[in-house]
N, C-alpha and C. Protein backbone atom coordinates (compact mmCIF):
# COMPACT_ATOMS: atom_id res chain seq x y z
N UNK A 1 0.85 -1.18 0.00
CA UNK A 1 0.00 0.00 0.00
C UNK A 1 0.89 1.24 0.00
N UNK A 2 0.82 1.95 -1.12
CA UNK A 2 1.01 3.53 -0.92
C UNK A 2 0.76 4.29 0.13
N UNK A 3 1.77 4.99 0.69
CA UNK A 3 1.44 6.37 1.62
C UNK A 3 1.73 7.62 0.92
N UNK A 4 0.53 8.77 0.85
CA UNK A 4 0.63 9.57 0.37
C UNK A 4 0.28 10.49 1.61
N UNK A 5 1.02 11.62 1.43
CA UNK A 5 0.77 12.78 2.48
C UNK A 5 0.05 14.14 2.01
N UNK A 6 -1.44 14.57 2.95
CA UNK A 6 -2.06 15.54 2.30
C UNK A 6 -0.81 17.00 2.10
N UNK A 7 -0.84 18.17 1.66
CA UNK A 7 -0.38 19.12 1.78
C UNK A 7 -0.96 19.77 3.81
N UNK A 8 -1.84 19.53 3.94
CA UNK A 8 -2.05 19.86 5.28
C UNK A 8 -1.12 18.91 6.02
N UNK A 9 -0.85 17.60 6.01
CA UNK A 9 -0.66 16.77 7.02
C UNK A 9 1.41 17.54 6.58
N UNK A 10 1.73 17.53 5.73
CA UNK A 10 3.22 18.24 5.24
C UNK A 10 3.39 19.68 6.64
N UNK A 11 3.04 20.17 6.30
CA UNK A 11 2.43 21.66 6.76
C UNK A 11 2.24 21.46 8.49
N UNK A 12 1.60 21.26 8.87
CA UNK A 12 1.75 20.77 9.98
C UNK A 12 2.83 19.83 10.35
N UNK A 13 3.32 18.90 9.88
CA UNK A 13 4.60 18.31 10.51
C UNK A 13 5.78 19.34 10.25
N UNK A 14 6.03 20.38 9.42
CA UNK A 14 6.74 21.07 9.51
C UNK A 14 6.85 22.02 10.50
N UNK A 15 5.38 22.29 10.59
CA UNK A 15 5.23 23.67 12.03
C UNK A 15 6.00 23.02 13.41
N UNK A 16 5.64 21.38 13.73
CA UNK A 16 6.31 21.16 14.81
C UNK A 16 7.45 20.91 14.65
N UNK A 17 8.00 20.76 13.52
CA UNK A 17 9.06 20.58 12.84
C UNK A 17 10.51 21.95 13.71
N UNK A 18 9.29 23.11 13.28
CA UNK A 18 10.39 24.15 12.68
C UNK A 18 9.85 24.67 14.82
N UNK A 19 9.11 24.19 15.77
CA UNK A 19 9.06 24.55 16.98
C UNK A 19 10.48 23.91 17.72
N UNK A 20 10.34 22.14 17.00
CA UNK A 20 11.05 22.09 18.36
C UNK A 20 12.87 22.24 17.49
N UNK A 21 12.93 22.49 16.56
CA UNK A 21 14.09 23.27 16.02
C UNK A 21 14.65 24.64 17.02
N UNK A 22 13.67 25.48 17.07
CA UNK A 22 14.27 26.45 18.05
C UNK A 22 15.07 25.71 19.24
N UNK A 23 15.04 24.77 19.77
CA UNK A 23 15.99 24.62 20.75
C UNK A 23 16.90 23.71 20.28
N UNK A 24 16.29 22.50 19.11
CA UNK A 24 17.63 21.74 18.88
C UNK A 24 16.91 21.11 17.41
N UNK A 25 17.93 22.00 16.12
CA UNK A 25 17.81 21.71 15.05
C UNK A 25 17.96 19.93 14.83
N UNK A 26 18.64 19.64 15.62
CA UNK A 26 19.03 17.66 15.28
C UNK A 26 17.92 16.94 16.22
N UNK A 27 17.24 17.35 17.15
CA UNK A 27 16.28 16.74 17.59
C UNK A 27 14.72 16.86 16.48
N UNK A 28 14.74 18.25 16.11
CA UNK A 28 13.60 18.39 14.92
C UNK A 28 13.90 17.01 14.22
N UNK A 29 15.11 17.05 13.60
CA UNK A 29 15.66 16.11 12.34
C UNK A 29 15.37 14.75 12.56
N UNK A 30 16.08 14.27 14.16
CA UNK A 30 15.26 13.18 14.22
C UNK A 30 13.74 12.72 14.94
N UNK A 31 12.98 13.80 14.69
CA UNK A 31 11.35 13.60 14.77
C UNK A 31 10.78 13.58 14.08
N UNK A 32 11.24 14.12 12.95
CA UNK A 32 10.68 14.03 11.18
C UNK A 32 11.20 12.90 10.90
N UNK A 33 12.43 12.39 11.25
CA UNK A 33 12.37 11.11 10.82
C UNK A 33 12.01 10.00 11.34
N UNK A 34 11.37 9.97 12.41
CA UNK A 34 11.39 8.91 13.20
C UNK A 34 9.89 9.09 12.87
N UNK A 35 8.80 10.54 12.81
CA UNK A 35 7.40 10.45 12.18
C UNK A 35 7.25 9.88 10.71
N UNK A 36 8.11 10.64 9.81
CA UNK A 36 7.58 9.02 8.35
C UNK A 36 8.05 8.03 8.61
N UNK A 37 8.86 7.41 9.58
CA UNK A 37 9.20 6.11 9.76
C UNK A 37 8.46 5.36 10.11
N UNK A 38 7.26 5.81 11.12
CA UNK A 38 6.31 5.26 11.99
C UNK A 38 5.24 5.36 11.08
N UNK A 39 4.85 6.50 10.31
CA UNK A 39 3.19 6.51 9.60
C UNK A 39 4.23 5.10 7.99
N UNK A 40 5.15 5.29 7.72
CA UNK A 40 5.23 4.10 6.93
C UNK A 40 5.53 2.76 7.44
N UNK A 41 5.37 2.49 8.33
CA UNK A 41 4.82 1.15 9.10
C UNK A 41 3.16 1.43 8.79
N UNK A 42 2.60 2.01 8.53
CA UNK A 42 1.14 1.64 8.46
C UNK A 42 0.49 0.91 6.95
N UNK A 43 1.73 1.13 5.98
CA UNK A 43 1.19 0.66 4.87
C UNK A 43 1.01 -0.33 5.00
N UNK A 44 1.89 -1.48 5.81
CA UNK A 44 1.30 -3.13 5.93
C UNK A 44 0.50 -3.22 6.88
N UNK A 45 0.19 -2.45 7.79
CA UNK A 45 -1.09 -2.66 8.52
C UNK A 45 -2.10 -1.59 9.04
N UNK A 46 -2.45 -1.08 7.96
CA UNK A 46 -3.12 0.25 8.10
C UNK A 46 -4.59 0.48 9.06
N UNK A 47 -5.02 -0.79 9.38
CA UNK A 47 -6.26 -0.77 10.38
C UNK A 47 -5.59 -1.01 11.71
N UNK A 48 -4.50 -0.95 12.30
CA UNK A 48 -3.37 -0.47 12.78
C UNK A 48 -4.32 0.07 14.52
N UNK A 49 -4.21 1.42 13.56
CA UNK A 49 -4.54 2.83 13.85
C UNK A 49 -5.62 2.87 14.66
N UNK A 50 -5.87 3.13 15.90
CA UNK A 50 -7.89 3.20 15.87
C UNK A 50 -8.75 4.39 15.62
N UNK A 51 -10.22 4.19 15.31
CA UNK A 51 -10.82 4.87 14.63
C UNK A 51 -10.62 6.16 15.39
N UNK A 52 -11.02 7.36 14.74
CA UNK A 52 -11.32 8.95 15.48
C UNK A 52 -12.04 9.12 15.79
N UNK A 53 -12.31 9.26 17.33
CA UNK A 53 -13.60 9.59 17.86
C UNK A 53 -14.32 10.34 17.63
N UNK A 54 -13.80 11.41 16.99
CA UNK A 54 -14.44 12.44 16.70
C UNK A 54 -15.03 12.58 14.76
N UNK A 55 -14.75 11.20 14.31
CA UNK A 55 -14.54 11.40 12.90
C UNK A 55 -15.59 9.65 13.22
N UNK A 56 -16.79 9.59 12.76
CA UNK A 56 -17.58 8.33 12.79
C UNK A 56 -17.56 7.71 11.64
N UNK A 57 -16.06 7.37 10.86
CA UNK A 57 -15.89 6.71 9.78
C UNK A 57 -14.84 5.77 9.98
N UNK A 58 -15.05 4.35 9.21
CA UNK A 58 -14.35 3.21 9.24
C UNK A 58 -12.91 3.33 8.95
N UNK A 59 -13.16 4.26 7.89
CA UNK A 59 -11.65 4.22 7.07
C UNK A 59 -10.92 5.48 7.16
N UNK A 60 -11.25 5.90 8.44
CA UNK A 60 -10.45 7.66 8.86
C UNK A 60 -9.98 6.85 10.44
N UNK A 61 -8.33 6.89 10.65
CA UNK A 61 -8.32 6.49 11.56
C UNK A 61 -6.66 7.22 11.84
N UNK A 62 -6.25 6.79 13.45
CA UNK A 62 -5.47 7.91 13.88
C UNK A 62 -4.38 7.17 14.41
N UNK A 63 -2.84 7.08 14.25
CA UNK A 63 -1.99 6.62 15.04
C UNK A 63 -0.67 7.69 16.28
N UNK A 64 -0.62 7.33 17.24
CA UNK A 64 0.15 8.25 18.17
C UNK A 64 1.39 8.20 17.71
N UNK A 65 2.01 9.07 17.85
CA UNK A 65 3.15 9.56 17.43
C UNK A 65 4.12 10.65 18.73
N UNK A 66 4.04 10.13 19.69
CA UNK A 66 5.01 10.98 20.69
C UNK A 66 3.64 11.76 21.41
N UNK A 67 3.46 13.09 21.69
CA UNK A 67 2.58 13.72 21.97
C UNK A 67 1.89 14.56 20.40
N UNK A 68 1.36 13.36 19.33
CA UNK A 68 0.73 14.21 17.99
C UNK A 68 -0.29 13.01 17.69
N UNK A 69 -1.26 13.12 17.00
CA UNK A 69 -2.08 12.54 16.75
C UNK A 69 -2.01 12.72 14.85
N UNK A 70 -1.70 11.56 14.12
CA UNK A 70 -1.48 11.55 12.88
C UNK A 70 -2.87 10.82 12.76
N UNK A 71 -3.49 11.46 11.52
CA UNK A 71 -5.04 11.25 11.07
C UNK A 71 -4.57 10.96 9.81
N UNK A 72 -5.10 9.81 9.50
CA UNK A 72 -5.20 9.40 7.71
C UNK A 72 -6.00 8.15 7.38
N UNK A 73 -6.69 8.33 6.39
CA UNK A 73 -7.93 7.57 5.47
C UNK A 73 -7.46 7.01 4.83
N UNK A 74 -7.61 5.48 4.98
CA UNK A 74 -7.33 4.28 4.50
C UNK A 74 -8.43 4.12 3.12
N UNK A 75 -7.71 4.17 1.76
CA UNK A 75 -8.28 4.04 0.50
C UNK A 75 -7.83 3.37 -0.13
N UNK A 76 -8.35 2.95 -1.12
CA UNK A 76 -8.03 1.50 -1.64
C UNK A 76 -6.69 1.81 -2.33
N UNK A 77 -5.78 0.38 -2.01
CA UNK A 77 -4.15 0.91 -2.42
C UNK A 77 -3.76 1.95 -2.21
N UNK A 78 -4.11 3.08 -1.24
CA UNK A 78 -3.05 3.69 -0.66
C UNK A 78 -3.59 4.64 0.63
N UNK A 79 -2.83 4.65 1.66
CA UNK A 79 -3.43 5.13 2.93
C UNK A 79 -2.94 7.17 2.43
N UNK A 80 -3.96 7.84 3.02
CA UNK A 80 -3.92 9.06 3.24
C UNK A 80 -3.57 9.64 4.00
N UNK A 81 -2.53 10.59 4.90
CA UNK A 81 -2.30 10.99 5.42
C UNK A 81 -3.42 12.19 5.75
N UNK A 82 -3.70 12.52 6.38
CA UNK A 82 -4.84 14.14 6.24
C UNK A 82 -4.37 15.32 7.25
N UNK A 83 -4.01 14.75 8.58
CA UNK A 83 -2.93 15.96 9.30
C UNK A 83 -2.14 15.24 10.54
N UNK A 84 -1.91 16.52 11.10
CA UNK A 84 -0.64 15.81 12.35
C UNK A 84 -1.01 16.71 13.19
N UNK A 85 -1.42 16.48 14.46
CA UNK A 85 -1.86 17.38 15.33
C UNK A 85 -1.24 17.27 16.59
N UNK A 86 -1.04 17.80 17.48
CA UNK A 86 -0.49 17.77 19.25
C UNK A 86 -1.96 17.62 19.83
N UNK A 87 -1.86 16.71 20.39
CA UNK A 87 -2.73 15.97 21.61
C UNK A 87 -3.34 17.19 22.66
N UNK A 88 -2.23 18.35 22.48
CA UNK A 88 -3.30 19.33 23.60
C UNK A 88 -4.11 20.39 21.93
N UNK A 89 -3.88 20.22 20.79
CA UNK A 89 -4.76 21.16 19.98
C UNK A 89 -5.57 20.44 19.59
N UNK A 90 -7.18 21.15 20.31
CA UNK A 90 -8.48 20.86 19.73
C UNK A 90 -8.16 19.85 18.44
N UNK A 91 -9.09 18.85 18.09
CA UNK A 91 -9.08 18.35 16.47
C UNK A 91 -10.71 18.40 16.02
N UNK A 92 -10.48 19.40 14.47
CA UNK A 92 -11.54 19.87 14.06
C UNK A 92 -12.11 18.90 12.96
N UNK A 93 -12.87 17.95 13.14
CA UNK A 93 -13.14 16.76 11.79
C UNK A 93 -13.31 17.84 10.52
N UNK A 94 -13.94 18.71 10.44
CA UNK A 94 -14.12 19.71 9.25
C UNK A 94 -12.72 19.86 8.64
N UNK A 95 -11.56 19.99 9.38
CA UNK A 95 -10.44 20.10 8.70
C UNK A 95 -9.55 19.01 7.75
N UNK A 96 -10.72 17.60 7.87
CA UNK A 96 -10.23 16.63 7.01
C UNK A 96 -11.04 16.25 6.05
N UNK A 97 -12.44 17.05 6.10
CA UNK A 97 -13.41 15.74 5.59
C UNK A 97 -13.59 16.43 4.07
């Protein structure tokens, strides 16, 4: 299975990207890498993930990632990425659907 990443879910991993850079550019580096390392473990088991509580669909589902909540929709041959959020920011289903 393909992993493709929305332009939102990019965008947001960069914002926390470019936060925890302010104190240590090589810790950013390895959290970006250690986050596509982990959402590409989902291509072989993409029901993985459990569903979003806040999202009442089968194939929209969410895996933890440190303190972030990665949201992506499982579609046929290839999982979706849709965003990357921190566990203390609100999650707005409107912002994926």
């Amino acid at each position: 299975m393909r992993v493709v990443w929305s332009p939102l879910a990019v965008e947001r991993a960069a914002e926390a990207a470019e936060y925890v850079a302010k104190d240590s550019p090589a810790a950013a580096r390895r959290w970006v890498e250690g986050l596509f390392a982990a959402v590409a473990t989902l291509a072989r088991l993409p029901e993985r993930g459990r569903r979003v509580p806040e999202f009442p669909r089968p194939d929209v589902r969410e895996m933890l990632f440190g303190s972030y909540r990665v949201v992506y929709r499982i579609e046929p041959g290839r999982l979706a990425v849709l965003t990357v959020r921190h566990l203390r920011r609100r999650f707005d289903p409107d912002e994926v659907a």
